[in-house]
N, C-alpha and C. Protein backbone atom coordinates (compact mmCIF):
# COMPACT_ATOMS: atom_id res chain seq x y z
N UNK A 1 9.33 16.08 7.99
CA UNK A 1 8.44 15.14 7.35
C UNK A 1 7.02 15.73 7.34
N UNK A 2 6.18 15.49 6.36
CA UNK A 2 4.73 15.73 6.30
C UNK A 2 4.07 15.30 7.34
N UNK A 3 2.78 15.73 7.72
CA UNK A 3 2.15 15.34 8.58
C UNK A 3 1.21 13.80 7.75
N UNK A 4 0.57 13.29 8.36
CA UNK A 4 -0.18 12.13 7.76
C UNK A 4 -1.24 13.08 6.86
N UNK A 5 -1.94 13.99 7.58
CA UNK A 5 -2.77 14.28 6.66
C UNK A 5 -2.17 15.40 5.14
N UNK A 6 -1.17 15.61 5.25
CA UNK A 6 -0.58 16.10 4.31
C UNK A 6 -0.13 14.79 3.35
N UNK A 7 0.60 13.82 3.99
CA UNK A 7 0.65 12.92 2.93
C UNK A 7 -0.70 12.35 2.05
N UNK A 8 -1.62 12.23 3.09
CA UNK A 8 -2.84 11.78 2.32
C UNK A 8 -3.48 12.57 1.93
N UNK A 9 -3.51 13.46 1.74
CA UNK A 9 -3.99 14.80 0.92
C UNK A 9 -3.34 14.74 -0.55
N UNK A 10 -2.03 14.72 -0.27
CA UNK A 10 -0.92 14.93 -1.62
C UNK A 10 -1.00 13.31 -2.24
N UNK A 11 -1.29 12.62 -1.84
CA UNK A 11 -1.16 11.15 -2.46
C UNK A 11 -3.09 11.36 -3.12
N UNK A 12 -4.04 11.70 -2.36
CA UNK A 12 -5.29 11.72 -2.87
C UNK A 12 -5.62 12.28 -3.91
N UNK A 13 -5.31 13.44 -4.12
CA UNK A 13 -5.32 14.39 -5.33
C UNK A 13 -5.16 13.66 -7.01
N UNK A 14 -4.26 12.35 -6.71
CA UNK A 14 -4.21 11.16 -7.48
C UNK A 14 -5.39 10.17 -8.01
N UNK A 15 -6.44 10.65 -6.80
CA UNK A 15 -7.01 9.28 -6.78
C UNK A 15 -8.39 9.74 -6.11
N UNK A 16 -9.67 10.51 -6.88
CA UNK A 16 -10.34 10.60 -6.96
C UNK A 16 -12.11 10.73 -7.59
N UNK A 17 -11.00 9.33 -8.54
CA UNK A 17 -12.58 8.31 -8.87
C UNK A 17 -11.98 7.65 -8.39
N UNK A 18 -13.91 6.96 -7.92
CA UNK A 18 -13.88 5.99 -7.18
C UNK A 18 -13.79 4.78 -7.72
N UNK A 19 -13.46 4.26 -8.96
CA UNK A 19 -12.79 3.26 -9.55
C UNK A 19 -11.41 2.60 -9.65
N UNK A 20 -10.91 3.60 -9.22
CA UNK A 20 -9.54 3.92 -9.17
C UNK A 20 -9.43 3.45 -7.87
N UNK A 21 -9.84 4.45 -6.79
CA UNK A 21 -9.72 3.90 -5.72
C UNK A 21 -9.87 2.62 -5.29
N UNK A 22 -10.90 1.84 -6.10
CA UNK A 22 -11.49 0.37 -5.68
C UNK A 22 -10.33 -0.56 -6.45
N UNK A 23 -9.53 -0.10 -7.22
CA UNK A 23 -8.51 -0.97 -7.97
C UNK A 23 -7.51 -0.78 -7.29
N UNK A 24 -7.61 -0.17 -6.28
CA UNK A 24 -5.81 0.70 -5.20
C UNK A 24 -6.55 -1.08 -4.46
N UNK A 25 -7.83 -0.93 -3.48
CA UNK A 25 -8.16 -1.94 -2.51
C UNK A 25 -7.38 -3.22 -3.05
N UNK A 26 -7.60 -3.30 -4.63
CA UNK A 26 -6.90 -4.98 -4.81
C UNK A 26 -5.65 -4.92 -5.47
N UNK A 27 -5.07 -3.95 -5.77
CA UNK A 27 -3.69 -4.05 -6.56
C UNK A 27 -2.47 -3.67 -5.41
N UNK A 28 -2.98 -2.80 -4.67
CA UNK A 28 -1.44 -2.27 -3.94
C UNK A 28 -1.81 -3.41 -2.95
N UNK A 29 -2.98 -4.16 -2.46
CA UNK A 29 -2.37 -5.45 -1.20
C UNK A 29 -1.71 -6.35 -2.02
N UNK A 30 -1.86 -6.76 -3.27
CA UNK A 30 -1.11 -7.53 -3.97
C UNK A 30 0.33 -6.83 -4.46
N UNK A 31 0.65 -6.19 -4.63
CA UNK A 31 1.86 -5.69 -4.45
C UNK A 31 2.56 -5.80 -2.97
N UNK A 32 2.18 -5.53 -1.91
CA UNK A 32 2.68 -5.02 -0.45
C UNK A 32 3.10 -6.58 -0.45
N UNK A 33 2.10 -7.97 -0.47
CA UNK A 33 2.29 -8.89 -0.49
C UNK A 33 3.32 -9.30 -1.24
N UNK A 34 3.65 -9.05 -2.69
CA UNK A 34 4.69 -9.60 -3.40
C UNK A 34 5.97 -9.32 -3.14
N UNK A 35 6.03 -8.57 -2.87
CA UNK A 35 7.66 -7.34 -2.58
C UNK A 35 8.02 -8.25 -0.99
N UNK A 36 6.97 -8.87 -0.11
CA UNK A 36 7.43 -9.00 1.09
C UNK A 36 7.78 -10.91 0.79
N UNK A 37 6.73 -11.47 -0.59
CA UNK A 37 7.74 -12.90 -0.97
C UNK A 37 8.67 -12.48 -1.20
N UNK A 38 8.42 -11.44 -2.53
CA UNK A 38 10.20 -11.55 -3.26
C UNK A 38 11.35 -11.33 -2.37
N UNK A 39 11.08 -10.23 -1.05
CA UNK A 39 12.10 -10.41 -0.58
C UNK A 39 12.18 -11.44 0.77
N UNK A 40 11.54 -12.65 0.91
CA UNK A 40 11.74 -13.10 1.92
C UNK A 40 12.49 -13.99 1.64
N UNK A 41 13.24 -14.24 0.82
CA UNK A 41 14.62 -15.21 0.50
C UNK A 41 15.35 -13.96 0.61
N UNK A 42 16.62 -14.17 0.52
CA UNK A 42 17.29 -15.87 1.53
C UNK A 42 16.61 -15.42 3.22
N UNK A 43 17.00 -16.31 3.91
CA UNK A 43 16.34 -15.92 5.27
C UNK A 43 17.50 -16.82 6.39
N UNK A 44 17.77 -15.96 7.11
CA UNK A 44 18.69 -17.35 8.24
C UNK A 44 18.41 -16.39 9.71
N UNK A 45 18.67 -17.52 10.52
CA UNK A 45 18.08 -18.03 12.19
C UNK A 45 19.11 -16.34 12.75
N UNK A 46 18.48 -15.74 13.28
CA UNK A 46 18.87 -14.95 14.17
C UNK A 46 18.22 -14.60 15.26
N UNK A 47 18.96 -13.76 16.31
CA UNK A 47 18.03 -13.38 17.66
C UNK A 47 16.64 -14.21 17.63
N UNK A 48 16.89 -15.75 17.91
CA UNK A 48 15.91 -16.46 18.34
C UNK A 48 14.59 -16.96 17.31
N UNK A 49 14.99 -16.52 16.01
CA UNK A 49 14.30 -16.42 14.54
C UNK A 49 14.47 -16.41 13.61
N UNK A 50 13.54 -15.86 12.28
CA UNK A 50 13.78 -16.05 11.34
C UNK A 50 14.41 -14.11 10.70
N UNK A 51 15.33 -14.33 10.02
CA UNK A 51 15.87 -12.78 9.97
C UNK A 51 15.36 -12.42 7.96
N UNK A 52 15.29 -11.84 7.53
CA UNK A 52 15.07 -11.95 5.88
C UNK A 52 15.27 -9.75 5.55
N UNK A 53 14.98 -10.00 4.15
CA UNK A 53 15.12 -8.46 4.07
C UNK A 53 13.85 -8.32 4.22
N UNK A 54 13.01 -8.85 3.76
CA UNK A 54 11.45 -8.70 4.03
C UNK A 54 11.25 -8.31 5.35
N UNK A 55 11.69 -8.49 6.37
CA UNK A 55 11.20 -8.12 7.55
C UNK A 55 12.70 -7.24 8.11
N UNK A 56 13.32 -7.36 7.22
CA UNK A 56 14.31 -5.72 8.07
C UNK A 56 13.29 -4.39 7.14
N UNK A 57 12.92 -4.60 5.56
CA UNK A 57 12.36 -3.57 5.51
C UNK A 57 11.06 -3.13 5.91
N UNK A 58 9.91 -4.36 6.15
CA UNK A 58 8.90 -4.10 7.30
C UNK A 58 9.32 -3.36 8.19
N UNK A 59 10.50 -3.30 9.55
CA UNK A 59 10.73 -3.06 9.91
C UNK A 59 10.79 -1.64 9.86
N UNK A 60 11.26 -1.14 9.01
CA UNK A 60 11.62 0.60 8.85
C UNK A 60 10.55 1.18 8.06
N UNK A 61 9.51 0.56 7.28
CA UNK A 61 8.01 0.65 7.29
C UNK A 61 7.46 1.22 8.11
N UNK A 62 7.49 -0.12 9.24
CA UNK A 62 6.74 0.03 10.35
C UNK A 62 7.26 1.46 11.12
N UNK A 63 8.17 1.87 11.44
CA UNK A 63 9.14 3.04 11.98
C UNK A 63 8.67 4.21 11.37
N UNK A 64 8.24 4.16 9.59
CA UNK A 64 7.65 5.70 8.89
C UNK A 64 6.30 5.29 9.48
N UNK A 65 5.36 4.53 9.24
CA UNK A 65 4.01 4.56 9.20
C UNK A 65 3.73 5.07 11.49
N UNK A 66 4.20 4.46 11.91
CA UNK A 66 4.39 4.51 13.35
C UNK A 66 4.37 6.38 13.73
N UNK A 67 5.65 6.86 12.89
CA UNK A 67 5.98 8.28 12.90
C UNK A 67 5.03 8.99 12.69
N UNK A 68 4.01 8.72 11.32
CA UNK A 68 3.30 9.41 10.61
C UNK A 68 1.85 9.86 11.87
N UNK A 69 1.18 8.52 12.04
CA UNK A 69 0.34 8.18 12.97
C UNK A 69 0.38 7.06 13.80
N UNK A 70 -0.16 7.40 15.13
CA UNK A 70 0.14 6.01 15.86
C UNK A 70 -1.07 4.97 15.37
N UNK A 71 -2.34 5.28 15.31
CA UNK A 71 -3.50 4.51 15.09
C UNK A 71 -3.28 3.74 13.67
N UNK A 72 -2.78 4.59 12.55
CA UNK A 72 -2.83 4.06 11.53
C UNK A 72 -1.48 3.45 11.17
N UNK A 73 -0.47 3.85 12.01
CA UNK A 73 0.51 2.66 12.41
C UNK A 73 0.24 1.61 12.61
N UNK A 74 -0.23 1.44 13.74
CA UNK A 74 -0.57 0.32 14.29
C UNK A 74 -1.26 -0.95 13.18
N UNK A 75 -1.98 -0.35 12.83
CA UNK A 75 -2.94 -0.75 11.93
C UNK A 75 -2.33 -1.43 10.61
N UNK A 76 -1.53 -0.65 9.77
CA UNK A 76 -0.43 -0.80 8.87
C UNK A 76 1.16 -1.96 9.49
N UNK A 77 1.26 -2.02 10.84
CA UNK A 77 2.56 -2.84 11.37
C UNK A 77 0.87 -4.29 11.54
N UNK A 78 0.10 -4.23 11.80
CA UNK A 78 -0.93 -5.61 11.52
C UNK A 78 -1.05 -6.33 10.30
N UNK A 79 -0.48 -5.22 9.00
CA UNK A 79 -0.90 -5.82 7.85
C UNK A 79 0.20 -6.24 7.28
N UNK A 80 1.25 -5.39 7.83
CA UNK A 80 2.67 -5.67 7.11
C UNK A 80 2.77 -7.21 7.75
N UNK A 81 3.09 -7.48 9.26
CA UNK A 81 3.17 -9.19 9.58
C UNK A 81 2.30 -9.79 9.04
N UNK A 82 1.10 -9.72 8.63
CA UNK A 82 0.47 -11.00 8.04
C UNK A 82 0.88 -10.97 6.41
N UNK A 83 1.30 -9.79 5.80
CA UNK A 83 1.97 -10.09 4.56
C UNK A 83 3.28 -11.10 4.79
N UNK A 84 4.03 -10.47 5.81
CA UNK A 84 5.36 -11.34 6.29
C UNK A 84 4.81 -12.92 6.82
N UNK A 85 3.62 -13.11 7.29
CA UNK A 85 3.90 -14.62 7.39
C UNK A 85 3.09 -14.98 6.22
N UNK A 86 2.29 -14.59 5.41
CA UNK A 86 2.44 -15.25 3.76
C UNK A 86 3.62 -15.68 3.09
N UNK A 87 3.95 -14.38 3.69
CA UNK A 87 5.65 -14.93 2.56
C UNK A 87 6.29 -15.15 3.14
N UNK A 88 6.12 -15.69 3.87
CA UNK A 88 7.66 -17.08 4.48
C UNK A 88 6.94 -18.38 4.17
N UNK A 89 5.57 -18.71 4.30
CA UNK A 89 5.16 -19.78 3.39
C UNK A 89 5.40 -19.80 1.87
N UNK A 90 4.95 -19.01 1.25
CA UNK A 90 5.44 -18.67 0.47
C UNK A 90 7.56 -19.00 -0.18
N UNK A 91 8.05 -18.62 0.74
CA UNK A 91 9.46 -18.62 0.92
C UNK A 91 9.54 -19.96 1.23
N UNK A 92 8.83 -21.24 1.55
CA UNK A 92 9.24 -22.18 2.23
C UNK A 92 9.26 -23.11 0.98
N UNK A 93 8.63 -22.51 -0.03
CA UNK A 93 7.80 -23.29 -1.46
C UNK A 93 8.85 -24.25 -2.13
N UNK A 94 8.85 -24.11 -3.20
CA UNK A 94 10.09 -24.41 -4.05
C UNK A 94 10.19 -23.15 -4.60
N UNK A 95 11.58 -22.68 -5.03
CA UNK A 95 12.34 -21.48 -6.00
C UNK A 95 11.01 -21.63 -6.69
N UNK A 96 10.96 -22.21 -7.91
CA UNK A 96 9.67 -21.61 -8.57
C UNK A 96 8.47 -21.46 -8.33
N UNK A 97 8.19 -21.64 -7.47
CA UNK A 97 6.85 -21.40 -6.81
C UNK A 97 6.63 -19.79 -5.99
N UNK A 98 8.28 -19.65 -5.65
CA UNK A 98 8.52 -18.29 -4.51
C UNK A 98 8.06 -17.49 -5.79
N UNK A 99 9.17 -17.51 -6.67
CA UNK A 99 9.43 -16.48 -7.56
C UNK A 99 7.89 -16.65 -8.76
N UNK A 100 7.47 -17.68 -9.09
CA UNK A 100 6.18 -17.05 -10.00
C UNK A 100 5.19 -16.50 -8.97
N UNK A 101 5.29 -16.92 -7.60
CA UNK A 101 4.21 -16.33 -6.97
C UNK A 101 4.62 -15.11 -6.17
N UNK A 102 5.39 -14.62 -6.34
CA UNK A 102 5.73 -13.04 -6.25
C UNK A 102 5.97 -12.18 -7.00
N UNK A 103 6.26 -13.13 -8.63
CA UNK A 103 6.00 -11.96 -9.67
C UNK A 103 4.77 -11.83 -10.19
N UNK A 104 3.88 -12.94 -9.69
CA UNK A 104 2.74 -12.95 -10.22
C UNK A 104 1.90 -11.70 -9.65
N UNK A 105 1.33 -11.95 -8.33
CA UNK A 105 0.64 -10.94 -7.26
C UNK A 105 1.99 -9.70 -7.74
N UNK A 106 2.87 -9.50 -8.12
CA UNK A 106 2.88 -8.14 -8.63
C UNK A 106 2.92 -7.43 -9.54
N UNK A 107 2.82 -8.41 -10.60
CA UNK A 107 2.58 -8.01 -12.15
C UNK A 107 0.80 -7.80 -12.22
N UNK A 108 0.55 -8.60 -11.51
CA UNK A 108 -1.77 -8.54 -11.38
C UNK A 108 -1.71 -7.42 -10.36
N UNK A 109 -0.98 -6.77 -9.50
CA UNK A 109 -1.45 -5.64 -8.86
C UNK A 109 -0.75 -4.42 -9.74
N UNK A 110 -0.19 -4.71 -10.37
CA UNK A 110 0.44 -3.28 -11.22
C UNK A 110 -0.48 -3.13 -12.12
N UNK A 111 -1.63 -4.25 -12.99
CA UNK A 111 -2.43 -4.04 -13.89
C UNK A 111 -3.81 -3.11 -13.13
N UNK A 112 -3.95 -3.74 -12.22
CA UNK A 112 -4.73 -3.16 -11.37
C UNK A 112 -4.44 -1.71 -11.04
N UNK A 113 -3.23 -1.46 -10.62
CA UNK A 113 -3.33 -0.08 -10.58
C UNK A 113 -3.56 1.04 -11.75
N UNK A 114 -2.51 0.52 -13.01
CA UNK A 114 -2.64 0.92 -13.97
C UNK A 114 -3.74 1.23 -15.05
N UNK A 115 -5.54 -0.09 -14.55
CA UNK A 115 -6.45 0.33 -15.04
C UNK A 115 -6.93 1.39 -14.43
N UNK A 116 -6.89 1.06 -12.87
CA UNK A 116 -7.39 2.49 -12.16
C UNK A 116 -7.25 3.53 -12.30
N UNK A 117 -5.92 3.39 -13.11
CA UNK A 117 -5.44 5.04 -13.50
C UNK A 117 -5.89 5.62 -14.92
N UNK A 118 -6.24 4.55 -15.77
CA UNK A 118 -6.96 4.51 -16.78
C UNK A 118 -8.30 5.81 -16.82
N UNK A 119 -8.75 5.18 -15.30
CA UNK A 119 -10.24 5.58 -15.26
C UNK A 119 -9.92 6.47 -14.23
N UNK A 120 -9.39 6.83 -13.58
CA UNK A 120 -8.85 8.36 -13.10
C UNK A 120 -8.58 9.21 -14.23
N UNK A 121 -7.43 8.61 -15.02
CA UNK A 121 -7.10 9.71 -16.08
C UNK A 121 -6.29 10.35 -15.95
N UNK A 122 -5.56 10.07 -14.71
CA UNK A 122 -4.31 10.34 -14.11
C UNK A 122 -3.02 9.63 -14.27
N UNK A 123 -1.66 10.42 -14.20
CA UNK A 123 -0.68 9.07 -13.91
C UNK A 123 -1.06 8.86 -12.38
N UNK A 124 -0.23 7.66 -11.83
CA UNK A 124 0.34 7.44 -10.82
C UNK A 124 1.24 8.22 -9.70
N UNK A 125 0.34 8.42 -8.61
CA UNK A 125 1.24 9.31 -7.46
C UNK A 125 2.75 9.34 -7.77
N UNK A 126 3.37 8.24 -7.46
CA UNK A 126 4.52 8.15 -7.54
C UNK A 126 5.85 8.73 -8.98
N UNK A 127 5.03 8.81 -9.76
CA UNK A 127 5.60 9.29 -11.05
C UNK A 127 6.56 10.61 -10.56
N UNK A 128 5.68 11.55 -9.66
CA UNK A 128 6.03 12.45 -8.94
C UNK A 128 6.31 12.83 -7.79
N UNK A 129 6.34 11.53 -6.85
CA UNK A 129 7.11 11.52 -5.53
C UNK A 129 7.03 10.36 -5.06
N UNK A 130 8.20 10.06 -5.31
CA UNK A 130 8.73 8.18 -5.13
C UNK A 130 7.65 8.13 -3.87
N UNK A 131 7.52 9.13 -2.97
CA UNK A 131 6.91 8.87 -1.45
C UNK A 131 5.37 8.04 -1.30
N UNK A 132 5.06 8.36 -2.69
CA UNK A 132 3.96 7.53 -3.19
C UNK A 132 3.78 6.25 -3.18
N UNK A 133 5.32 5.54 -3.33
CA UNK A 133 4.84 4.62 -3.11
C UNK A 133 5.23 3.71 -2.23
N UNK A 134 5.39 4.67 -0.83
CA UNK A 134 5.11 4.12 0.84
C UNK A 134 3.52 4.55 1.10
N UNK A 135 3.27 5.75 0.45
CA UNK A 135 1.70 6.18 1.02
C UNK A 135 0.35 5.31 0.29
N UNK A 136 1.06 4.78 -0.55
CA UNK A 136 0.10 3.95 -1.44
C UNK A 136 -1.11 3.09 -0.30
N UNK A 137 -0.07 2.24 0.06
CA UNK A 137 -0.44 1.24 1.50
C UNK A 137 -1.88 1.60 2.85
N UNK A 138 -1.01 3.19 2.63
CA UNK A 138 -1.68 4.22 4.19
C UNK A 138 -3.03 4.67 3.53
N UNK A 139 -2.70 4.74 2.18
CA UNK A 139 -3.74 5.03 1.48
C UNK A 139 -5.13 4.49 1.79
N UNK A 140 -4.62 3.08 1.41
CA UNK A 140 -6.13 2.13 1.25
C UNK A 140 -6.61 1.98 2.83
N UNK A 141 -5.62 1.75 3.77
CA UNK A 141 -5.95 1.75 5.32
C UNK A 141 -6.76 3.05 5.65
N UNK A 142 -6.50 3.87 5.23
CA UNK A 142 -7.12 5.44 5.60
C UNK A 142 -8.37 5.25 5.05
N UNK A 143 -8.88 4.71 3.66
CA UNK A 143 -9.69 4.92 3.17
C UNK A 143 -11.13 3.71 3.45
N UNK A 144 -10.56 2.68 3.77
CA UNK A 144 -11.58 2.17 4.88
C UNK A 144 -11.94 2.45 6.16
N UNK A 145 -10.89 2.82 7.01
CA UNK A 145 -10.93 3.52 7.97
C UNK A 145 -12.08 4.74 7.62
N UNK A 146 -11.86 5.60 6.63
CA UNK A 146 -12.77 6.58 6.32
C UNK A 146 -14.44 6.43 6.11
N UNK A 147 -14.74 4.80 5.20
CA UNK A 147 -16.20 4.81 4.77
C UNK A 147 -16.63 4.00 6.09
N UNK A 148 -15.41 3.40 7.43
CA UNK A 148 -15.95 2.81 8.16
C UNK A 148 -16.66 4.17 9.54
N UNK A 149 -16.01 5.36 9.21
CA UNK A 149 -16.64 6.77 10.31
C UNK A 149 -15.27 6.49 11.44
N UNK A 150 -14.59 6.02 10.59
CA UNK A 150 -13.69 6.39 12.02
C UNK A 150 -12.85 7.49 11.26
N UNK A 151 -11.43 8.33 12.01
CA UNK A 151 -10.88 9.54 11.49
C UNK A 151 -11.48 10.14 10.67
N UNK A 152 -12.51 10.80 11.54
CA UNK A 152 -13.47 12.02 10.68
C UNK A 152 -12.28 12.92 10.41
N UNK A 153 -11.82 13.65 11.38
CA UNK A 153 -11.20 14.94 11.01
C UNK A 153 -10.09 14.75 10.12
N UNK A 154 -9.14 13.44 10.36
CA UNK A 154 -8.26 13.66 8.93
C UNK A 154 -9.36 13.02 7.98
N UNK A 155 -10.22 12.58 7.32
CA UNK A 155 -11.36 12.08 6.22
C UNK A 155 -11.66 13.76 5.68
N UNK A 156 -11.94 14.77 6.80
CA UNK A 156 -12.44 16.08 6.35
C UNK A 156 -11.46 16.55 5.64
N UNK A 157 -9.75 16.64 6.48
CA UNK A 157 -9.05 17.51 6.23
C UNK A 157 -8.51 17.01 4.76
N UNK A 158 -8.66 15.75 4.49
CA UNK A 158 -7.96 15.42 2.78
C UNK A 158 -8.76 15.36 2.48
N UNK A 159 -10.04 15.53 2.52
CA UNK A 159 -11.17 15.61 1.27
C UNK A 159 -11.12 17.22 1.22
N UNK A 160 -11.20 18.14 2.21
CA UNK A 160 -10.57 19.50 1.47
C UNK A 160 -9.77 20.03 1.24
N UNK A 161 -8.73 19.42 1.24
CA UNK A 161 -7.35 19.38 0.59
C UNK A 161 -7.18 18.94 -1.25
N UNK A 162 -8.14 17.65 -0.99
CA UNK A 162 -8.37 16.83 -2.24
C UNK A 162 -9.17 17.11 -3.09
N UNK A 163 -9.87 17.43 -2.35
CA UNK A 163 -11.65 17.54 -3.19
C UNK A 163 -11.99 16.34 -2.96
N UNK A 164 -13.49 16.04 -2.97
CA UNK A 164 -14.23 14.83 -3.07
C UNK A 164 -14.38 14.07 -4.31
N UNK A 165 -14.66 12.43 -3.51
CA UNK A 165 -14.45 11.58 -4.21
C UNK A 165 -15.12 11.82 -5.13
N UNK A 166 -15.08 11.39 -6.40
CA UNK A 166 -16.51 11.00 -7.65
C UNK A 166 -16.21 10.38 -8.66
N UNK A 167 -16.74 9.92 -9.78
CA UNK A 167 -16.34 9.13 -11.26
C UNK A 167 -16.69 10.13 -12.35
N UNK A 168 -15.47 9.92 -12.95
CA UNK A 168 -14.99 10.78 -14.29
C UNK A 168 -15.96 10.64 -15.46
N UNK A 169 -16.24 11.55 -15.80
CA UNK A 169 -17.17 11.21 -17.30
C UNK A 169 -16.32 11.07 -18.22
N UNK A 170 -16.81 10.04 -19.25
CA UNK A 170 -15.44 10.53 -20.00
C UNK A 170 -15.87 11.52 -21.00
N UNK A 171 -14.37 12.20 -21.57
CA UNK A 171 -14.40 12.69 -22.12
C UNK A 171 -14.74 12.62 -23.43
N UNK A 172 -15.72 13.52 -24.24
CA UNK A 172 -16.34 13.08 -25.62
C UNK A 172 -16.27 14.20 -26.44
């Protein structure tokens, strides 16, 4: 497996205007969120709880992101449960309420990504390595993590891997 900073190096190279990047902040949490309604039906009582696919595949999420790094594991298994207890409210709704409000938050985060990519000028990571779109997530965590000064040395090592951030002129 890649190291973290290899993944975020190879996922960055994607995503260096910073417009783009600011449309990752609101489209891929609305995605991470939708995928964890859509799949939190059906759901039944196990080992003392609630069992769903939403949280078996959190689960093995949590297991890559954990592998990758422990800090930004950690960090990423914080965001995945509070997506998971959205969507079991969510899940508690009525059928149409689950389902427009999980296709909704992911049809408005796919536009979102898709303008971003607009203004990159790029396709989408994933076009070219499905892996893209587990790193999508690690992405945006890394990248606050980054303007907040914490993980200098991986911030260094994918910005010279990547090149630095900036906004595209367009082309005329």
């Amino acid at each position: 497996m890649r190291s973290i900073t290899e993944q975020l190096a190879q996922y960055a190279t994607y995503h260096r205007d910073r417009r783009n990047i600011a449309t990752h902040f609101v489209g891929i949490p609305m995605i991470v969120l939708a995928v964890c309604i859509l799949l939190s039906r059906p759901s039944f009582a196990a080992f003392g709880g609630v069992l769903s696919p939403a949280i078996l595949v959190a689960a093995l999420l949590a297991i890559f992101y954990l592998a990758l790094d422990v800090c930004f594991g950690v960090a990423m298994c914080a965001l995945l449960a509070l997506c998971l207890l959205a969507a079991r409210w969510f899940a508690m709704q009525t059928t149409v309420m689950w389902i427009v409000s999980g296709a909704g938050f992911f049809v408005v985060g796919w536009v979102f990504q898709f303008v971003g990519h607009h203004h990159e000028g790029r396709k989408p990571a994933f076009l070219d390595d499905l892996i893209g779109l587990l790193i999508g997530p690690l992405f945006v965590v890394a990248e606050i993590a980054f303007a907040l000064g914490w993980r200098k040395e991986i911030s260094r090592a994918v910005e010279a891997q990547a090149g630095p951030t900036h906004i595209r002129r367009a082309q005329g």
